[in-house]
Each structure stands twice: as C-alpha cells, then as structure tokens.
N, C-alpha and C. Protein backbone atom coordinates (compact mmCIF):
# COMPACT_ATOMS: atom_id res chain seq x y z
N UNK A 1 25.65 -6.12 1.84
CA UNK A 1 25.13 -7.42 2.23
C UNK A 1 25.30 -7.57 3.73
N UNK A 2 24.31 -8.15 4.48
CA UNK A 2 24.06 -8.45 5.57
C UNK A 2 24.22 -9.61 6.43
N UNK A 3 24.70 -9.93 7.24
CA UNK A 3 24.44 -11.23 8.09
C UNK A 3 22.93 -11.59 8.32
N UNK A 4 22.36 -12.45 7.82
CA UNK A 4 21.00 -13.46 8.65
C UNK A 4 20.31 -13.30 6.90
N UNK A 5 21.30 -13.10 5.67
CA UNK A 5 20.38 -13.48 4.53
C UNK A 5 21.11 -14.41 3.90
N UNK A 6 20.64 -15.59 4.09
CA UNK A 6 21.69 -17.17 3.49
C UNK A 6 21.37 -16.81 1.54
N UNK A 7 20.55 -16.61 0.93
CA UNK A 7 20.64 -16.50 -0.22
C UNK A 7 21.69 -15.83 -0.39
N UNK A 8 21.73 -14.09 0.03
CA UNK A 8 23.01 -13.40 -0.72
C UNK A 8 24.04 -14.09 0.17
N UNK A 9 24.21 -14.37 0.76
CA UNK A 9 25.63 -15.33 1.51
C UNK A 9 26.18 -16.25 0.66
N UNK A 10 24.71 -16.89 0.28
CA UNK A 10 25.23 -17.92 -0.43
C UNK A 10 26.01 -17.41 -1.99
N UNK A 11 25.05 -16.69 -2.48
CA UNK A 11 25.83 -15.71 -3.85
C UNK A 11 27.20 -15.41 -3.91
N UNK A 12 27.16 -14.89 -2.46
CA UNK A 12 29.12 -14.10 -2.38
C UNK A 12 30.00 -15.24 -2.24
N UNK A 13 29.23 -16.35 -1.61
CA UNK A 13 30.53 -17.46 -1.38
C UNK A 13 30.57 -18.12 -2.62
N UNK A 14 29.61 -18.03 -3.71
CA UNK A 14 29.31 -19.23 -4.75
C UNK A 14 30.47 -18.14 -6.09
N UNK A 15 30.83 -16.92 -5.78
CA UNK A 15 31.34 -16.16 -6.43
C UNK A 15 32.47 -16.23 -6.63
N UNK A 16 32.79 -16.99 -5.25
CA UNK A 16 34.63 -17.33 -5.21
C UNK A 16 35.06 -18.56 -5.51
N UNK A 17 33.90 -19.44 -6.07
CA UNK A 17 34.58 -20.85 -6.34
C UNK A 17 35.15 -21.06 -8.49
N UNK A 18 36.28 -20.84 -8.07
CA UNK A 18 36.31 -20.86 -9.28
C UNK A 18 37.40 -22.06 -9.86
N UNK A 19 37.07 -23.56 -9.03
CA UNK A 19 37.11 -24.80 -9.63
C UNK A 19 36.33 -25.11 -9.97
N UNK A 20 36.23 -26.41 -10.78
CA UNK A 20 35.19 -27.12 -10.84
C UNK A 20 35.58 -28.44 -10.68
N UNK A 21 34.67 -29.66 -9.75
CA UNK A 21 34.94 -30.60 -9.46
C UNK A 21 33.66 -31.80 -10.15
N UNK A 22 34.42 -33.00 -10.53
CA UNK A 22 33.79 -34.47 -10.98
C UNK A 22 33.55 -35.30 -9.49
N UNK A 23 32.62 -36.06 -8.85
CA UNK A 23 32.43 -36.85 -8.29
C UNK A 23 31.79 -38.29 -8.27
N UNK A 24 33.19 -38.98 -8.06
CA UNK A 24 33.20 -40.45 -8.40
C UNK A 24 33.11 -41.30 -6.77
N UNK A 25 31.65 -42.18 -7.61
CA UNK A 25 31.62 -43.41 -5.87
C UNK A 25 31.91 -44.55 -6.35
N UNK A 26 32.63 -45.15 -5.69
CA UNK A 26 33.02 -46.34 -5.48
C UNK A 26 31.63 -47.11 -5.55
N UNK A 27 31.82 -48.37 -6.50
CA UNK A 27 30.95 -49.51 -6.84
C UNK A 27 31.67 -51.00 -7.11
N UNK A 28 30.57 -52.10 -7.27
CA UNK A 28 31.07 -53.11 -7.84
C UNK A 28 31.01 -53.45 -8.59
N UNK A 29 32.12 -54.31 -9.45
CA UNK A 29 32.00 -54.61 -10.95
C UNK A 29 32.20 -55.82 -10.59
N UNK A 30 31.55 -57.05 -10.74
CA UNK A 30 31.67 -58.25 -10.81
C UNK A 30 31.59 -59.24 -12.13
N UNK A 31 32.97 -59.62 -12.43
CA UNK A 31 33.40 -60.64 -13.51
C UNK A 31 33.32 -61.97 -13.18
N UNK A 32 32.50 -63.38 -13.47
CA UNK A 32 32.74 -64.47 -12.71
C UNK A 32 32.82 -64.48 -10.90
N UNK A 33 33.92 -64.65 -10.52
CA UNK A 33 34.53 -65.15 -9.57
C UNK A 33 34.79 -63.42 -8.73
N UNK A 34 35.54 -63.22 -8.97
CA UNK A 34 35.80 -61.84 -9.29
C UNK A 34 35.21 -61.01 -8.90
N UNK A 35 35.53 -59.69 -7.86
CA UNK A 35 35.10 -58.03 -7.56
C UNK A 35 35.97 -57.75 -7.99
N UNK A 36 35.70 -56.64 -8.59
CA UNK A 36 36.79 -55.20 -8.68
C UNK A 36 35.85 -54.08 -7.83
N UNK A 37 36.06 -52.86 -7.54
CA UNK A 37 35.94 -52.10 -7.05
C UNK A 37 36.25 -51.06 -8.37
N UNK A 38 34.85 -49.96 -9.42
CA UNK A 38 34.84 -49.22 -9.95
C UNK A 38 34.33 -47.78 -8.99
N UNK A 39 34.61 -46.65 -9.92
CA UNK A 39 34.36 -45.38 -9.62
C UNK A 39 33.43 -44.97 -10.13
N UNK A 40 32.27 -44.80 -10.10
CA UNK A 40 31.04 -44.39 -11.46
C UNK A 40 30.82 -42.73 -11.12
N UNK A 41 30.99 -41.65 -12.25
CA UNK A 41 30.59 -40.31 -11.88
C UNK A 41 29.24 -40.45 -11.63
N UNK A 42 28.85 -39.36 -10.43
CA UNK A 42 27.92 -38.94 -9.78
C UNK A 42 27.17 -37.69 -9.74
N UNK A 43 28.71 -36.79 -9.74
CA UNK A 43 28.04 -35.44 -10.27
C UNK A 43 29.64 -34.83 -10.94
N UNK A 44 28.66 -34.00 -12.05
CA UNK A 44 29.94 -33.42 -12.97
C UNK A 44 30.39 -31.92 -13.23
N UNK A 45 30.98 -31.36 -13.01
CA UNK A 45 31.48 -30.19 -13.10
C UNK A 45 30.80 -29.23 -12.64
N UNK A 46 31.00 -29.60 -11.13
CA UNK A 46 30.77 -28.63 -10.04
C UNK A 46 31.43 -27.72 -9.44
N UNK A 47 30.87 -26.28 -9.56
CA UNK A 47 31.84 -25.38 -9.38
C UNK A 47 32.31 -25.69 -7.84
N UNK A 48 33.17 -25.28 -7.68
CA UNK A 48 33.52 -25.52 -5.85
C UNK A 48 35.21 -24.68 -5.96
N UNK A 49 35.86 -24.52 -4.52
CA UNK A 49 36.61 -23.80 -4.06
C UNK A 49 37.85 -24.85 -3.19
N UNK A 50 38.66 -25.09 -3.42
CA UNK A 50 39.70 -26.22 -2.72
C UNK A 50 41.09 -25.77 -1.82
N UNK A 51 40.91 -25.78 -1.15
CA UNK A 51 41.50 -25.44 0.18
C UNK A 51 42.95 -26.06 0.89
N UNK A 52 43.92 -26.18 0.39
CA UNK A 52 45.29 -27.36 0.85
C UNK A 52 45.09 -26.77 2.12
N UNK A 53 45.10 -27.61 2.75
CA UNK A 53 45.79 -27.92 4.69
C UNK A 53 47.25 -27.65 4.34
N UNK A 54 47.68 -28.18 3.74
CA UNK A 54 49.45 -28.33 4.34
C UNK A 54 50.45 -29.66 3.55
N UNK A 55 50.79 -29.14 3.10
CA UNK A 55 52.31 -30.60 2.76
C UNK A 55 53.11 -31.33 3.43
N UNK A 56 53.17 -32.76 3.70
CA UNK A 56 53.51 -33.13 4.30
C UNK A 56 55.24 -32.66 4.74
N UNK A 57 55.30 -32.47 6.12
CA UNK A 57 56.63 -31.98 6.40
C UNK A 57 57.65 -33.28 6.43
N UNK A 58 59.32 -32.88 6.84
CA UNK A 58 60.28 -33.92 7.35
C UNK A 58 59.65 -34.53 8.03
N UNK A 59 59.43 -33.48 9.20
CA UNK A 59 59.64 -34.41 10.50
C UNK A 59 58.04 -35.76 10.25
N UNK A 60 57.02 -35.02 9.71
CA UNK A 60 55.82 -35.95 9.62
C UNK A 60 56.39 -37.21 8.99
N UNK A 61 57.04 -37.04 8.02
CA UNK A 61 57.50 -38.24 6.96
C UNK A 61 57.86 -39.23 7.94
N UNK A 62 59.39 -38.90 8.64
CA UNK A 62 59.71 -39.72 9.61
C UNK A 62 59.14 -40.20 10.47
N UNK A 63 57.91 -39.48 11.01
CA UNK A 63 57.10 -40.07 12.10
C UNK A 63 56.13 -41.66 11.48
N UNK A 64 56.32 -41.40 10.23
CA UNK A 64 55.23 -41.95 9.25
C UNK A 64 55.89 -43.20 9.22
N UNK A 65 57.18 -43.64 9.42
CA UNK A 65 58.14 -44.69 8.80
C UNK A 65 58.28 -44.86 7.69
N UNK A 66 57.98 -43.31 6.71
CA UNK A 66 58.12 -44.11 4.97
C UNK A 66 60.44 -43.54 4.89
N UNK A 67 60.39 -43.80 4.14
CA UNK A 67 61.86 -43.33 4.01
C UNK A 67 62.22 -42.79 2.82
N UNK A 68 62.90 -41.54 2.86
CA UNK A 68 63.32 -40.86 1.70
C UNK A 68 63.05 -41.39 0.54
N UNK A 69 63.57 -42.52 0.07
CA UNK A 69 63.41 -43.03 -1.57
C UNK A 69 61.85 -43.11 -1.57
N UNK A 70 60.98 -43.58 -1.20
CA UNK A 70 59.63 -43.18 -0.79
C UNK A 70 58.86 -42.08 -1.58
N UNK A 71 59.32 -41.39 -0.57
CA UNK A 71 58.96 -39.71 -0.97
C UNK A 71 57.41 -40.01 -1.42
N UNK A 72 56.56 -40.06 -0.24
CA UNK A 72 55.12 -39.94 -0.63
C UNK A 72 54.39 -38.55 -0.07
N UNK A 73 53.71 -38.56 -0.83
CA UNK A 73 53.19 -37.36 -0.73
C UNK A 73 51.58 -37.03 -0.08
N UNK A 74 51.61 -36.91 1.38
CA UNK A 74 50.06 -36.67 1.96
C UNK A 74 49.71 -35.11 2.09
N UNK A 75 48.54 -34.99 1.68
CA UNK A 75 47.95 -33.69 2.56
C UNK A 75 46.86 -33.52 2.73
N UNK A 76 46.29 -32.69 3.34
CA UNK A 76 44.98 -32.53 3.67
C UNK A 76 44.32 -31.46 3.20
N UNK A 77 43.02 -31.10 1.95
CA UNK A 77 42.05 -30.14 1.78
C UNK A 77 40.58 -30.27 2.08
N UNK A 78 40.68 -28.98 2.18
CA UNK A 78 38.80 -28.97 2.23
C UNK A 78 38.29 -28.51 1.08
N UNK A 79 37.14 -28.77 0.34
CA UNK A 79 36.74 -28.98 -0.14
C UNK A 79 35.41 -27.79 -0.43
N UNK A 80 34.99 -27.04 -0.58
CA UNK A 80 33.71 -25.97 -0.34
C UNK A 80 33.11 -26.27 -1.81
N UNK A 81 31.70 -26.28 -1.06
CA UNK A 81 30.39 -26.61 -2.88
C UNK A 81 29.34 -25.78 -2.61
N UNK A 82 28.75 -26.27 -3.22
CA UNK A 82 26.87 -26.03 -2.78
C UNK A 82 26.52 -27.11 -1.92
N UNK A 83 25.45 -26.77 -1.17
CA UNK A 83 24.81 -27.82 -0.25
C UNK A 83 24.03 -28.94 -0.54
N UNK A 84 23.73 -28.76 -1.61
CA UNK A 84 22.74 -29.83 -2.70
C UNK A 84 23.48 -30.87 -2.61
N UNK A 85 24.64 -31.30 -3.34
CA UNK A 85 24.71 -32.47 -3.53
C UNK A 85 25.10 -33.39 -2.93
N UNK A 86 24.99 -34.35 -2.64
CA UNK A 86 25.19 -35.29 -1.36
C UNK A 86 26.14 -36.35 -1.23
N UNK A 87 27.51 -35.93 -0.97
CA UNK A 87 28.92 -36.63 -0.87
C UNK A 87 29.01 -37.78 0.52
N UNK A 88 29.75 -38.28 0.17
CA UNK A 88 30.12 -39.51 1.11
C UNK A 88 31.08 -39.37 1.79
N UNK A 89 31.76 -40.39 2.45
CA UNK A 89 33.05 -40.77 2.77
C UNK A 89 33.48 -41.77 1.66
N UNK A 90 34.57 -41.99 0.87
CA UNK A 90 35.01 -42.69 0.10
C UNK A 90 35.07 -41.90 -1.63
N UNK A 91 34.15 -41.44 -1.49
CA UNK A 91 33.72 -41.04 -2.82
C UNK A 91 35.25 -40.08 -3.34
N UNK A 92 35.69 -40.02 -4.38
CA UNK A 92 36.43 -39.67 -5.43
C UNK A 92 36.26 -38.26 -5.59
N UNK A 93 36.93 -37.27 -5.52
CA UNK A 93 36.91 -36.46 -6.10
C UNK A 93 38.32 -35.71 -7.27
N UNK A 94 37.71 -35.75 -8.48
CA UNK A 94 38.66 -34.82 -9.40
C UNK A 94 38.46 -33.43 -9.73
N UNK A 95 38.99 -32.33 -9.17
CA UNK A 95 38.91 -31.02 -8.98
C UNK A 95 40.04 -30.57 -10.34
N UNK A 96 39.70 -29.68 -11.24
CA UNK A 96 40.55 -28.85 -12.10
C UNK A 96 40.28 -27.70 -11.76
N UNK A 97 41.54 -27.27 -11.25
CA UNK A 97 41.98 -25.76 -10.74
C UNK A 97 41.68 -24.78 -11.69
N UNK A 98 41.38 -23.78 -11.38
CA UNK A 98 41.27 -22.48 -12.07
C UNK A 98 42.72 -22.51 -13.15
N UNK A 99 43.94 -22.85 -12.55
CA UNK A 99 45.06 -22.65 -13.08
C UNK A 99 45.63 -23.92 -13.90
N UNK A 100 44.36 -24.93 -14.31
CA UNK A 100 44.52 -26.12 -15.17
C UNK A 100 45.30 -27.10 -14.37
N UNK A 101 45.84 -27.02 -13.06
CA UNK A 101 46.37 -28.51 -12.58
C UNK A 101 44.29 -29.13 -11.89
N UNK A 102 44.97 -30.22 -12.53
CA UNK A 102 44.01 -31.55 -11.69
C UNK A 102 44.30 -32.06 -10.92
N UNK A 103 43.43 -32.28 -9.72
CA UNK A 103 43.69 -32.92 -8.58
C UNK A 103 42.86 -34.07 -8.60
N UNK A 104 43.14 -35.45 -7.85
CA UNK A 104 42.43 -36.40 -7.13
C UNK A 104 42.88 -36.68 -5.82
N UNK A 105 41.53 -36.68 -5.05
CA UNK A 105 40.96 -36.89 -3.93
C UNK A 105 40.27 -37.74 -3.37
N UNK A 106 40.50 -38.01 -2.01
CA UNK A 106 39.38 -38.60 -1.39
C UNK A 106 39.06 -38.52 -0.68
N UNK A 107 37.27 -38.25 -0.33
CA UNK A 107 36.84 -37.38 0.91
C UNK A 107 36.90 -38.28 1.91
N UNK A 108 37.27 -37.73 3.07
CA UNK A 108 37.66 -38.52 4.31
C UNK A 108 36.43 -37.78 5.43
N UNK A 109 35.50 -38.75 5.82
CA UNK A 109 34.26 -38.23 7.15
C UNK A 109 33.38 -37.45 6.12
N UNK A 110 32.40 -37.34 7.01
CA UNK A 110 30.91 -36.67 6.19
C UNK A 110 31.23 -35.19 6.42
N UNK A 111 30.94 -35.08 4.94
CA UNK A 111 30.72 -33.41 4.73
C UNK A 111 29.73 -32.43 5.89
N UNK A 112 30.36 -31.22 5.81
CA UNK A 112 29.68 -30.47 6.79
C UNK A 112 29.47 -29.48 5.89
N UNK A 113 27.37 -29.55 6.51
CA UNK A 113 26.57 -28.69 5.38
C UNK A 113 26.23 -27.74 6.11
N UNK A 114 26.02 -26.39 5.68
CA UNK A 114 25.18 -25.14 6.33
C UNK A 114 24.69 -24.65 5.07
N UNK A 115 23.27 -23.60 5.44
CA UNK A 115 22.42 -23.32 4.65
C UNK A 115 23.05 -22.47 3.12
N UNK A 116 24.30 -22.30 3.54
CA UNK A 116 25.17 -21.68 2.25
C UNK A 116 26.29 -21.83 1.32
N UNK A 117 26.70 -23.58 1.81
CA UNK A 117 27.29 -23.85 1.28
C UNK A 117 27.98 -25.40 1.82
N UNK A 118 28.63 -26.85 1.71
CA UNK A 118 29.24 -27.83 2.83
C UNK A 118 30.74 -27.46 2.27
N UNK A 119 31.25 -28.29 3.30
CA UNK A 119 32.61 -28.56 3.25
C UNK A 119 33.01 -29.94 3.81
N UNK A 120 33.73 -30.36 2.75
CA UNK A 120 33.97 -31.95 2.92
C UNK A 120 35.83 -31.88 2.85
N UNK A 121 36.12 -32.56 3.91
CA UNK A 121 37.48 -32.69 3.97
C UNK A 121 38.49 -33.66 3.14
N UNK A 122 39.11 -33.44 2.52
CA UNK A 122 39.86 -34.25 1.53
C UNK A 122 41.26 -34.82 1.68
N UNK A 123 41.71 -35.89 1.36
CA UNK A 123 43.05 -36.37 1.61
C UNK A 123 43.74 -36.50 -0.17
N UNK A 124 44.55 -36.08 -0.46
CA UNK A 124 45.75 -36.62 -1.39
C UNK A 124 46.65 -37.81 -1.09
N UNK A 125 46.67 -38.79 -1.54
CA UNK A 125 48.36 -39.63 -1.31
C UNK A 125 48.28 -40.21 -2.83
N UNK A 126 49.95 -39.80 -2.90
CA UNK A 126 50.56 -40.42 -4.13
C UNK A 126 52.36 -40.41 -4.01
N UNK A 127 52.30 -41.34 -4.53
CA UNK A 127 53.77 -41.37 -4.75
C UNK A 127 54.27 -40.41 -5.85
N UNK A 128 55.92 -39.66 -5.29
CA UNK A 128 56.09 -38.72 -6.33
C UNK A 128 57.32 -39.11 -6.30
C-alpha cells in the first residue's frame, strides 16, 4: 500500500479500530415549567479506535484545588472513526473497549476530519 490512495488508507486505519462507540446529543425535554437537558442516540455502534492522553497526575490535582478526599478523575482521549458521521462539541460519547470496559465521554471542540478517517478529542471526569 501506497501513500496518495485514501481508500486503501482508509481500509488499514478502519482495520485497527476495534471499539465500538454510541453517540448521544444533548436535547430538551420540557415538563410544564420545567427543562431538563436529555441525551438522544444519534449514531450506534460505531466501530472507532480510543486513544487516553494521560491520567490526571499529583501535581495537576493540586494545581486544580480539588483535595485528596476528592480524588476526581480527568483525562484526555482522542477519539478516531470514519469521516461520515457528524459529531459536535457536547455530544456524549459511550465507547466499549475491545476488552469490555465502557467508557463515557465528552467531546470537547470540533472534530478533525481528513479524507480517511476524523478525530474528535474527548474529556472523562468522574468522581472515583
């Protein structure tokens, strides 16, 4: 395989994704008086490839002002799909790993698309 053929490019990269991800957007549900803010799926079990940045360190924690009993948990992934489908900022993502853990996400800034594949950057926070 060659450089300057985006189909087989796209093949070899679509070869290595072996998650699959749910994508949920944020909507409104209005009761009376009342918003809530729902998640409605968008697209469903999309293969894709998930990428951790990094775990949050000590020293970040402290910079953060949370404090030990705390113990929250940030990090940063990217995200790799097909170019087709068309993600947001906000939008939800639930990724199940090849190795059965589930993740939730949320994409943070607009995905970056090329002819073989985007990548949308993802944040984790949860308390652990």
């Amino acid at each position: 395989m060659g450089f300057g053929n985006p189909a087989a490019e796209r093949a070899a990269l679509e070869q290595t994704y072996e998650d699959r991800t749910d994508v949920l957007r944020p909507g409104r549900d209005r009761e009376g008086n009342l918003t809530r803010t729902v998640y409605e799926l968008v697209y469903g079990a999309l293969p894709c490839a998930l990428s951790r940045a990094g775990v949050q360190s000590r020293l970040s924690r402290e910079r953060s002002g949370q404090n030990r009993a705390e113990n929250r948990l940030d990090y940063d992934a990217v995200l790799f799909l097909a170019p087709e489908p068309e993600l947001r900022p906000g939008d939800r993502v639930r990724v199940q790993r090849a190795d059965g853990e589930t993740l939730e996400l949320e994409l943070v800034g607009r995905a970056v698309r090329y002819p073989t594949h985007q990548e949308a950057a993802a944040r984790e926070k949860r308390l652990i």
